[in-house]
N, C-alpha and C. Protein backbone atom coordinates (compact mmCIF):
# COMPACT_ATOMS: atom_id res chain seq x y z
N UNK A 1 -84.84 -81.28 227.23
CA UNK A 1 -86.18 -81.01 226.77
C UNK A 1 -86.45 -79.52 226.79
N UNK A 2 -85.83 -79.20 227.63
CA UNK A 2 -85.81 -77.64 228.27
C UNK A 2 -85.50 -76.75 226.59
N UNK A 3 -84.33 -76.96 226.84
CA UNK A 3 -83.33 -76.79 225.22
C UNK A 3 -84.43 -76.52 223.84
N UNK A 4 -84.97 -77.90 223.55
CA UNK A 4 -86.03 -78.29 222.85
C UNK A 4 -86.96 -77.29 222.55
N UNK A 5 -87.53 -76.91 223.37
CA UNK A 5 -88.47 -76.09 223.48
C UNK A 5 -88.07 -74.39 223.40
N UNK A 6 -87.57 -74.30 223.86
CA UNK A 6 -87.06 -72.64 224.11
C UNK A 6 -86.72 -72.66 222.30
N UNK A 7 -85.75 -73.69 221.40
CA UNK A 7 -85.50 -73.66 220.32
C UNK A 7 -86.52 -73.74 219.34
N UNK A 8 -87.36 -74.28 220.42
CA UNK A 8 -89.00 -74.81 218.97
C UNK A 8 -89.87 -72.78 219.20
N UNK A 9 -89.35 -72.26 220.18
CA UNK A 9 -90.24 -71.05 220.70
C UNK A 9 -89.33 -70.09 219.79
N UNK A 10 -87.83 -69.72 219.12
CA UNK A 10 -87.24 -68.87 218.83
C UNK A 10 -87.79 -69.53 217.46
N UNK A 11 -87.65 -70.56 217.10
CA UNK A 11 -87.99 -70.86 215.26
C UNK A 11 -89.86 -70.36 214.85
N UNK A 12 -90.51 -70.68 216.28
CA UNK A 12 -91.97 -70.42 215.75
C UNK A 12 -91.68 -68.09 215.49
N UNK A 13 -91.03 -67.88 216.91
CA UNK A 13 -91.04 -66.24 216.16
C UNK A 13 -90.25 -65.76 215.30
N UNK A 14 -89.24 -66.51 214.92
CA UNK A 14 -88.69 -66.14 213.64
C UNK A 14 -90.12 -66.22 212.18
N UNK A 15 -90.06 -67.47 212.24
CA UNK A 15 -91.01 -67.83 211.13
C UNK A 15 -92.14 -66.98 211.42
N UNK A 16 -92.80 -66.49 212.52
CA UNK A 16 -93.57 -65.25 212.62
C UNK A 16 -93.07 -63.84 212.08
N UNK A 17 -91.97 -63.81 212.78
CA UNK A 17 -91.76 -62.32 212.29
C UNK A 17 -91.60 -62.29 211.04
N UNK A 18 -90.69 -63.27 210.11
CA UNK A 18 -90.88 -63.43 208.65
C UNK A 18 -92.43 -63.12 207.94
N UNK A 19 -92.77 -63.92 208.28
CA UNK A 19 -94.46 -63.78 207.63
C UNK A 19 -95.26 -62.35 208.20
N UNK A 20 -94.98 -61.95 208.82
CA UNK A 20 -95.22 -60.14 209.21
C UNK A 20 -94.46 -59.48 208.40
N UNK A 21 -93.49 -59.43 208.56
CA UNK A 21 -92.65 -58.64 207.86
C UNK A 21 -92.81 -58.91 206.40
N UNK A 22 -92.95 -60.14 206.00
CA UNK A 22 -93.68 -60.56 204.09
C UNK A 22 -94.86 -59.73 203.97
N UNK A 23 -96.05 -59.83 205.00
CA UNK A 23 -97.19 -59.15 205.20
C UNK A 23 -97.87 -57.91 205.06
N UNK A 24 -96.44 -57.41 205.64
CA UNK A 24 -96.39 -56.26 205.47
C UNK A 24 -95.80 -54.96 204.22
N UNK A 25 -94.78 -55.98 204.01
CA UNK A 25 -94.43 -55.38 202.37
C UNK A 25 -95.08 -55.80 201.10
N UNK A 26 -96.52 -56.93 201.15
CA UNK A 26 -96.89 -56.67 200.20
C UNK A 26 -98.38 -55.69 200.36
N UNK A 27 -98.34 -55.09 201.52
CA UNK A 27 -99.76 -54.04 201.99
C UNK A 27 -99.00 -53.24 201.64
N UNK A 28 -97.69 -52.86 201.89
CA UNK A 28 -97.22 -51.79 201.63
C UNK A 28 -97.32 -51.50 199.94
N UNK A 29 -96.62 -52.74 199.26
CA UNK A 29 -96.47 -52.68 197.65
C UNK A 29 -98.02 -51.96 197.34
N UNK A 30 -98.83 -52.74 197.75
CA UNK A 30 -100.69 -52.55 197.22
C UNK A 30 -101.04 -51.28 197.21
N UNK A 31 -100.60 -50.63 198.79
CA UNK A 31 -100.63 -49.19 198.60
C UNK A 31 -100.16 -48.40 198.08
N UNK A 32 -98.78 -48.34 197.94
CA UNK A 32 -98.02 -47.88 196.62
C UNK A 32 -98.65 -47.95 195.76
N UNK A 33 -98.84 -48.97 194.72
CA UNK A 33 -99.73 -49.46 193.97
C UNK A 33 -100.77 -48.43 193.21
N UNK A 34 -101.81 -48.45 194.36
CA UNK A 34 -103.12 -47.82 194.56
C UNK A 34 -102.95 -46.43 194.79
N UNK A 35 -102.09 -45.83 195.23
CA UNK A 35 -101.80 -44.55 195.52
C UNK A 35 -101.83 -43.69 194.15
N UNK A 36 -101.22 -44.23 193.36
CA UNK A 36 -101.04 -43.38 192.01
C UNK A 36 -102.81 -43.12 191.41
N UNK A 37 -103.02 -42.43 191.23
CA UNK A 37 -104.41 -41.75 190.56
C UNK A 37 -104.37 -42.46 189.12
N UNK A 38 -105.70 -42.68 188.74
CA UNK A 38 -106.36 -43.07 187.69
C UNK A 38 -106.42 -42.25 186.44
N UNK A 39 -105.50 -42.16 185.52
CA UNK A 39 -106.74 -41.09 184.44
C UNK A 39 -108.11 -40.97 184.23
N UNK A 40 -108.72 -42.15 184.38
CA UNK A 40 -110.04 -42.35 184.00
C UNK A 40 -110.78 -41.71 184.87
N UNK A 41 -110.41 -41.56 186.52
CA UNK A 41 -110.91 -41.02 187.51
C UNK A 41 -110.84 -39.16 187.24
N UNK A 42 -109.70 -38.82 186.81
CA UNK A 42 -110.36 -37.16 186.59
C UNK A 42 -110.09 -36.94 185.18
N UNK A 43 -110.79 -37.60 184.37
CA UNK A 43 -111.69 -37.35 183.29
C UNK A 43 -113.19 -37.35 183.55
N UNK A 44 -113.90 -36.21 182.90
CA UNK A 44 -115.14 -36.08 183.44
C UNK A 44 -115.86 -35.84 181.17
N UNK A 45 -116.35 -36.99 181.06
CA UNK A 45 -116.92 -36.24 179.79
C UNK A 45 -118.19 -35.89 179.58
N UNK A 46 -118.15 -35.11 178.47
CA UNK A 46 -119.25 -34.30 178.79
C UNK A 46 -120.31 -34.06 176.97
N UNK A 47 -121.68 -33.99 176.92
CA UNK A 47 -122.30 -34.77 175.75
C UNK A 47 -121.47 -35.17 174.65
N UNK A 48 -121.03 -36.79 175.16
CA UNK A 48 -121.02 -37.81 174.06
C UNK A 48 -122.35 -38.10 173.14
N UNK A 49 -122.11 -37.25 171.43
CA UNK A 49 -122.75 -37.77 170.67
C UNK A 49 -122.45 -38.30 169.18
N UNK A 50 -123.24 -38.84 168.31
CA UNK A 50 -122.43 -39.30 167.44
C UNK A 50 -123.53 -39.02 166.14
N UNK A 51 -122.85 -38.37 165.11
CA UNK A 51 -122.96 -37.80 163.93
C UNK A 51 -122.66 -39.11 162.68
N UNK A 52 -124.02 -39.71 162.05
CA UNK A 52 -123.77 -40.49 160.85
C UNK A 52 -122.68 -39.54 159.68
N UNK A 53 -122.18 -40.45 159.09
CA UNK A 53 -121.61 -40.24 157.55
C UNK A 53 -122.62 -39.49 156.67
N UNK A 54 -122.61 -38.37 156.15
CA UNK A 54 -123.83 -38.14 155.19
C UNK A 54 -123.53 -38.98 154.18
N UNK A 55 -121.79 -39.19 153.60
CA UNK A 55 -121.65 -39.43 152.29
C UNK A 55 -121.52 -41.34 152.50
N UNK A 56 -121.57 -42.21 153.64
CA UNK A 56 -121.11 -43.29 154.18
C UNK A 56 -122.02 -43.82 155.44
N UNK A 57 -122.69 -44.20 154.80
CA UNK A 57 -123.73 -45.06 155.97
C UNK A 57 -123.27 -45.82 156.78
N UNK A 58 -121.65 -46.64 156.33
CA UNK A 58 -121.04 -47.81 157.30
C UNK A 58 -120.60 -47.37 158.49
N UNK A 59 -119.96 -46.17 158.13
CA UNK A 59 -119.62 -45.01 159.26
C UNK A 59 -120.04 -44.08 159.74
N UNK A 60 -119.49 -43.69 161.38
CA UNK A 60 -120.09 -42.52 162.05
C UNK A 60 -119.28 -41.98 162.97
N UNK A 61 -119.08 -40.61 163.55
CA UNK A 61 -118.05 -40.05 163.94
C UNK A 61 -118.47 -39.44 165.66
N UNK A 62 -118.09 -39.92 166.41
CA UNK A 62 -118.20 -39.77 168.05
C UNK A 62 -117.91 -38.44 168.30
N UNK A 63 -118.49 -37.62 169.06
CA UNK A 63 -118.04 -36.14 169.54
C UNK A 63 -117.92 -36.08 170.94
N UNK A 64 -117.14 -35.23 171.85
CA UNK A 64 -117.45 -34.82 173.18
C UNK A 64 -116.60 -34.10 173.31
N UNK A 65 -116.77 -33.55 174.75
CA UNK A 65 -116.32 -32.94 175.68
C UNK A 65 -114.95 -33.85 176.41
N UNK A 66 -113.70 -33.83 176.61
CA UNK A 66 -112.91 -34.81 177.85
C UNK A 66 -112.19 -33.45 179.02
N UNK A 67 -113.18 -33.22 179.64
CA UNK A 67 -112.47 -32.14 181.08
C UNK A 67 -111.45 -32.56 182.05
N UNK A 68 -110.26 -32.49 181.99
CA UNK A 68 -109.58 -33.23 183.02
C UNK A 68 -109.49 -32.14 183.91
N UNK A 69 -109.80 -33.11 185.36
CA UNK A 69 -109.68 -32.50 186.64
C UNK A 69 -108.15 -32.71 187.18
N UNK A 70 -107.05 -33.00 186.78
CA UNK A 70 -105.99 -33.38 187.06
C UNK A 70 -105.25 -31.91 187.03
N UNK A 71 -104.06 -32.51 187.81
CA UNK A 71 -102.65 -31.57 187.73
C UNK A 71 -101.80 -31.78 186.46
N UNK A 72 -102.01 -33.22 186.04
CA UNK A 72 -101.51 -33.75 184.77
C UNK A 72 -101.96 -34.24 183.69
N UNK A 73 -101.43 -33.72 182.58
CA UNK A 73 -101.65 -34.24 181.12
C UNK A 73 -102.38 -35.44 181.36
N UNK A 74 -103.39 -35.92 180.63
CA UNK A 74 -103.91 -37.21 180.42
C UNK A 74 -104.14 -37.58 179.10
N UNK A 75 -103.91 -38.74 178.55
CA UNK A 75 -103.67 -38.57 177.08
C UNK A 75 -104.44 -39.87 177.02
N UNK A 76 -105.65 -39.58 175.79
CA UNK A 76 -106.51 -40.49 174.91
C UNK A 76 -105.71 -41.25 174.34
N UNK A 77 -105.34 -42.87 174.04
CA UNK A 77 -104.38 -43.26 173.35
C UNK A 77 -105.34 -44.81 172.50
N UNK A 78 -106.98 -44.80 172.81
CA UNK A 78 -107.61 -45.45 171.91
C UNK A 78 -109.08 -45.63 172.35
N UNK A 79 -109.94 -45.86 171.36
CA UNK A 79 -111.60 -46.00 171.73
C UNK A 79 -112.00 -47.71 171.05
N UNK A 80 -113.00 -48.34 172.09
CA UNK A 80 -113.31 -49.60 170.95
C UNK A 80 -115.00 -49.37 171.39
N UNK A 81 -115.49 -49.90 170.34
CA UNK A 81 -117.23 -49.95 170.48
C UNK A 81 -117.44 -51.14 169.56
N UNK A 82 -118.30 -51.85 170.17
CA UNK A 82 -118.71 -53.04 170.08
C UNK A 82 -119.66 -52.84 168.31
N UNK A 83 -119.76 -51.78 168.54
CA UNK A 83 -120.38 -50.97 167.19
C UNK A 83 -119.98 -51.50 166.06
N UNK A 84 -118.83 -51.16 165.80
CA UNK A 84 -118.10 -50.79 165.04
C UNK A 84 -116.95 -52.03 164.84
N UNK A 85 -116.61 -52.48 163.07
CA UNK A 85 -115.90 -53.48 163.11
C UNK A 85 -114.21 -52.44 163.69
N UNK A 86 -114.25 -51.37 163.38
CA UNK A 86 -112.68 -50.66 163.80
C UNK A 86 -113.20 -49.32 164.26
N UNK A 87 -112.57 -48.73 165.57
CA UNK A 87 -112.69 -47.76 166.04
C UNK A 87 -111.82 -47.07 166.15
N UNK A 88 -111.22 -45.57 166.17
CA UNK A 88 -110.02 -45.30 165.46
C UNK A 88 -110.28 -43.58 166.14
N UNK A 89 -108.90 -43.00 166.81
CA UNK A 89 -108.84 -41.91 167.22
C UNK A 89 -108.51 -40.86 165.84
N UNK A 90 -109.39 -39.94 165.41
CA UNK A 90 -108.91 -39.39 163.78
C UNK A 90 -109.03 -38.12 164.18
N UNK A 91 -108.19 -36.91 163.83
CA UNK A 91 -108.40 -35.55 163.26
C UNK A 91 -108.35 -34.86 161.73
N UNK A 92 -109.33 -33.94 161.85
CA UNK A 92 -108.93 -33.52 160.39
C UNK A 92 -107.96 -32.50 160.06
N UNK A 93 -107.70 -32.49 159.17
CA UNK A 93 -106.25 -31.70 158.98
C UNK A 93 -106.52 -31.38 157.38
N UNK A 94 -106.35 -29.91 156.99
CA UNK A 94 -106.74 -28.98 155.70
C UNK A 94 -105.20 -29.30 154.64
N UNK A 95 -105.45 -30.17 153.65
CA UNK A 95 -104.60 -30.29 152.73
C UNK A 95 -104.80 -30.01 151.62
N UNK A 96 -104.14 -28.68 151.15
CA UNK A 96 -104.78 -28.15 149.58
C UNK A 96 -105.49 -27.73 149.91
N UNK A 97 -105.93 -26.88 150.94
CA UNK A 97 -107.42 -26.58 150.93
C UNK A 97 -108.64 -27.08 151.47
N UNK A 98 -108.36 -28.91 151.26
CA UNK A 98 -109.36 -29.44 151.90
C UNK A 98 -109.23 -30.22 152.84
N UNK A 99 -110.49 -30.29 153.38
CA UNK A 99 -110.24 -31.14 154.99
C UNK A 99 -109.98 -32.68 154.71
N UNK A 100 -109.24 -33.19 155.20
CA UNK A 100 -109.13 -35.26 155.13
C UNK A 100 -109.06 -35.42 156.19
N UNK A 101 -109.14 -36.75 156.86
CA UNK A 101 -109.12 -37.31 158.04
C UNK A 101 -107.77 -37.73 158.38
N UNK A 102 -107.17 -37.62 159.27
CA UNK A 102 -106.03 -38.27 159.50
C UNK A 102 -105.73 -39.01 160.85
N UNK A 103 -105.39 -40.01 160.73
CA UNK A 103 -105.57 -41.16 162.16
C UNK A 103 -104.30 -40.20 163.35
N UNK A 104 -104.89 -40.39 164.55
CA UNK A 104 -103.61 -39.79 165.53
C UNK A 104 -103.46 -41.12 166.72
N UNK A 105 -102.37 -41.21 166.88
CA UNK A 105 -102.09 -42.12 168.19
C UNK A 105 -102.32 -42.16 169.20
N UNK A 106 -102.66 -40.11 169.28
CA UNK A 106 -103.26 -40.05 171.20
C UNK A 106 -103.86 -39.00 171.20
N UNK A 107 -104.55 -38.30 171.79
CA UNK A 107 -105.17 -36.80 172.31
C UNK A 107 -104.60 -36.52 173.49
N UNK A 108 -104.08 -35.13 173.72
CA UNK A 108 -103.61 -35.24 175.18
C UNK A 108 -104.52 -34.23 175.70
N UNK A 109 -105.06 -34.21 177.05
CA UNK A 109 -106.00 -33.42 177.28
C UNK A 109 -105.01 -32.63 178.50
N UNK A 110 -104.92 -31.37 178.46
CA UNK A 110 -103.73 -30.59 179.22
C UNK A 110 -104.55 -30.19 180.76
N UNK A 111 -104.26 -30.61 181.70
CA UNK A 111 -104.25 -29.92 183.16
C UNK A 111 -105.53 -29.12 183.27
N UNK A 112 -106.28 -29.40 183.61
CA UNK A 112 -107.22 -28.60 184.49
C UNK A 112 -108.01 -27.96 182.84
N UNK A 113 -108.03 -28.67 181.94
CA UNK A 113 -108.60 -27.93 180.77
C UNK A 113 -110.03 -28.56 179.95
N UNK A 114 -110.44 -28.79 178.68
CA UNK A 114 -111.13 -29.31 178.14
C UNK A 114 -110.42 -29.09 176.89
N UNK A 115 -110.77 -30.10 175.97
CA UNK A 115 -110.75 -30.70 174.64
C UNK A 115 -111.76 -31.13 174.28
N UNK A 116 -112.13 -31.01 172.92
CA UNK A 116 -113.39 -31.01 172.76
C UNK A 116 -113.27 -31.74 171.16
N UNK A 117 -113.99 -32.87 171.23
CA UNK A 117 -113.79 -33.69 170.08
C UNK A 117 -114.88 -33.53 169.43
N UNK A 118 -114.79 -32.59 168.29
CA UNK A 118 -116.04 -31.84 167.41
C UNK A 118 -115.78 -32.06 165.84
N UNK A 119 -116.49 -31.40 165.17
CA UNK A 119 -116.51 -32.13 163.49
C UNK A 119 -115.41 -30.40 163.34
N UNK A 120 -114.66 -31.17 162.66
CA UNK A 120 -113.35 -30.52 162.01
C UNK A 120 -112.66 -30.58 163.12
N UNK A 121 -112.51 -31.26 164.11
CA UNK A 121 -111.44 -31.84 164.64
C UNK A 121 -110.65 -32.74 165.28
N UNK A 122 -110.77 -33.12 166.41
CA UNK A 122 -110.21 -34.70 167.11
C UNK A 122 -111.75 -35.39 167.13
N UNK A 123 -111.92 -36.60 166.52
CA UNK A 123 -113.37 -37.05 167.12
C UNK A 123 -113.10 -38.70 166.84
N UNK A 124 -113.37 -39.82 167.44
CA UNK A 124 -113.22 -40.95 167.18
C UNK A 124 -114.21 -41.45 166.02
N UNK A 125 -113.19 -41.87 165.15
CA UNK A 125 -114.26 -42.55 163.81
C UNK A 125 -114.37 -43.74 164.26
N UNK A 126 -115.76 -44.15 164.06
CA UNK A 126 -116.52 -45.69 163.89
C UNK A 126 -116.47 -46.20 162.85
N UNK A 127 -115.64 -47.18 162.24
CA UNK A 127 -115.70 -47.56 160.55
C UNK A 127 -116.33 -48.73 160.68
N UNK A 128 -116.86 -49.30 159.45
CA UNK A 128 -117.56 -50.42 159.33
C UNK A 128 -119.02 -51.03 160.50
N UNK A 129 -119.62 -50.14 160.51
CA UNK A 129 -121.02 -50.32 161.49
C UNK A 129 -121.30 -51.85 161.31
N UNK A 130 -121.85 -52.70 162.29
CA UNK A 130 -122.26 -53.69 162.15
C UNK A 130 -123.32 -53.66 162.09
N UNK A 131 -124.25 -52.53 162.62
CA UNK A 131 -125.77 -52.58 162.53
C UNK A 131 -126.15 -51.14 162.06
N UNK A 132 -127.63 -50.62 161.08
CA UNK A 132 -127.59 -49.74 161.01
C UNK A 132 -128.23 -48.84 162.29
N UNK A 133 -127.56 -47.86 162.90
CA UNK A 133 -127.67 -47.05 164.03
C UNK A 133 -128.94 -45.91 163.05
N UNK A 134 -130.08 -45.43 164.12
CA UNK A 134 -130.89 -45.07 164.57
C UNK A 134 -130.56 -43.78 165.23
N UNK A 135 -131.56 -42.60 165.28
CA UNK A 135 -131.79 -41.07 165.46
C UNK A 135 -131.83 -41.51 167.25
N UNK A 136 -131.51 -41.33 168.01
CA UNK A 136 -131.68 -41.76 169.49
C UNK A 136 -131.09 -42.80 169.81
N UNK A 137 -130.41 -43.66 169.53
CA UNK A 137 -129.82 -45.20 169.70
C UNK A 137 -128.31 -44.31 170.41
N UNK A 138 -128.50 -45.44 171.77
CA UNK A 138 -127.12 -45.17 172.76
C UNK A 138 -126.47 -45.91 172.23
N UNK A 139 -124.93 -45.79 171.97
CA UNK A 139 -123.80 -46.29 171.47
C UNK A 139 -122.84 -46.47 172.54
N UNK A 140 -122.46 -47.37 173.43
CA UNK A 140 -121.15 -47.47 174.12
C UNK A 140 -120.29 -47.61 173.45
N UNK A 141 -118.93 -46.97 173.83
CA UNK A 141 -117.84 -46.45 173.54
C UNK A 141 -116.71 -46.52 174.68
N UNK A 142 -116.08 -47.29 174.68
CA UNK A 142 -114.73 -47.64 175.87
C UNK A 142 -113.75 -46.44 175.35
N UNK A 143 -113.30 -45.98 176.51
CA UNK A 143 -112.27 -44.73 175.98
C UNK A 143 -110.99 -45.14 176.37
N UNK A 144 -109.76 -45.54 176.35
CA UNK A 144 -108.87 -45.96 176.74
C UNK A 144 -107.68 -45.24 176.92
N UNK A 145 -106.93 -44.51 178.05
CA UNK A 145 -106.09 -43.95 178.40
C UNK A 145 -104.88 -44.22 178.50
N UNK A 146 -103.56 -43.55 178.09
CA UNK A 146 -102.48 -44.37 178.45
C UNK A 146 -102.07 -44.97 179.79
N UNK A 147 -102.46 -44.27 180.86
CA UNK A 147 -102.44 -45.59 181.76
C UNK A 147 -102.85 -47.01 181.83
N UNK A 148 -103.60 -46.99 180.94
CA UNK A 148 -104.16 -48.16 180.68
C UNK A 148 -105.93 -48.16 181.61
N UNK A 149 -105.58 -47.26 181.98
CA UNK A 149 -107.46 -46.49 182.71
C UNK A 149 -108.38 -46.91 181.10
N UNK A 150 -109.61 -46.53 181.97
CA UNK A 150 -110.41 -46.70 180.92
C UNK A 150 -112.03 -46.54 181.22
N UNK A 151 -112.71 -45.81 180.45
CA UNK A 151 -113.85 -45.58 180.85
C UNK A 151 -115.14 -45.81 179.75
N UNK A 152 -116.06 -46.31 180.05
CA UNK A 152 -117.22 -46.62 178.79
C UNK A 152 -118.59 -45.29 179.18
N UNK A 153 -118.46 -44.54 178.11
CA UNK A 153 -119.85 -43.56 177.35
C UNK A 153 -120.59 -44.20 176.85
N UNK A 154 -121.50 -43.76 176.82
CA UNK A 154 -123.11 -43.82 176.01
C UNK A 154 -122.97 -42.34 175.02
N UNK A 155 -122.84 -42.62 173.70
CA UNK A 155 -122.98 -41.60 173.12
C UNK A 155 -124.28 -42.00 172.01
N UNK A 156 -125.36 -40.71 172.22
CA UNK A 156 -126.21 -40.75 171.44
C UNK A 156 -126.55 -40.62 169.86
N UNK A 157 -126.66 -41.29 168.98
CA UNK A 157 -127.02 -40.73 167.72
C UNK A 157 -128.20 -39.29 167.31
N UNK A 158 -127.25 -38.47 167.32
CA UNK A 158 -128.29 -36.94 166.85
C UNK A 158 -128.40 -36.94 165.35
């Protein structure tokens, strides 16, 4: 019985120390995990507003500020607004002379800098409005980072 027991006492701390030791490597994984910084966290933006189409009422074109407080590149890689049937990262670019829009895949905002998404250059187009937007009407706008971070603006119609 003696036997019995001493054997039932080494299987209960095995099966303990197992489940500690499991316990512990997935606190560890979590922190790992969690350790890596957010893009979304040092991005700081700064007046989100949004400019109608003169020539296109369906559409309207998002502006701001994206300041990254980081050591590292952080790169814009898409915007959605509930706004808008398609939301779309665009710059313009001078062909012949004249300005056109051209879709880009990402913005990268460089280290400790600002980028500044203004008319004649990086600014997210809103195509196909579902409603007509208003002189003061807040527009949310999800900004989506390649980390897969992500942050929602209020950008105003001026």
């Amino acid at each position: 019985m003696k036997k019995v027991l001493i054997g039932l006492v080494f299987i209960m701390f095995g099966i303990g120390t197992a489940i500690a030791a499991d316990n512990q490597s997935m606190t560890t994984s979590a922190t790992n995990a969690s350790a890596k910084p957010l893009a979304a966290n040092d991005i700081i933006v700064k007046t989100p507003h949004i400019q109608l189409m003169q020539n296109n009422a369906n559409s309207a074109e998002a502006f701001m500020e994206l300041d990254n407080k980081s050591n590292t590149p952080v790169a814009l890689i898409a915007a959605n607004s509930m706004t808008a049937h398609q939301t779309l990262l665009h710059k313009f670019v001078k062909r012949n002379g004249e300005l056109t829009m051209k879709k880009v895949n990402k913005i990268v905002i460089r280290p400790h800098s600002d980028t500044e998404l203004q008319p004649g250059g990086f600014h997210v187009m809103l195509l196909g409005l579902k409603q007509a937007l208003q002189k003061g009407d807040s527009v949310p706008i999800l900004l989506i980072f390649e980390d897969g971070s992500s942050i929602t603006i209020h950008a105003t119609v001026s």
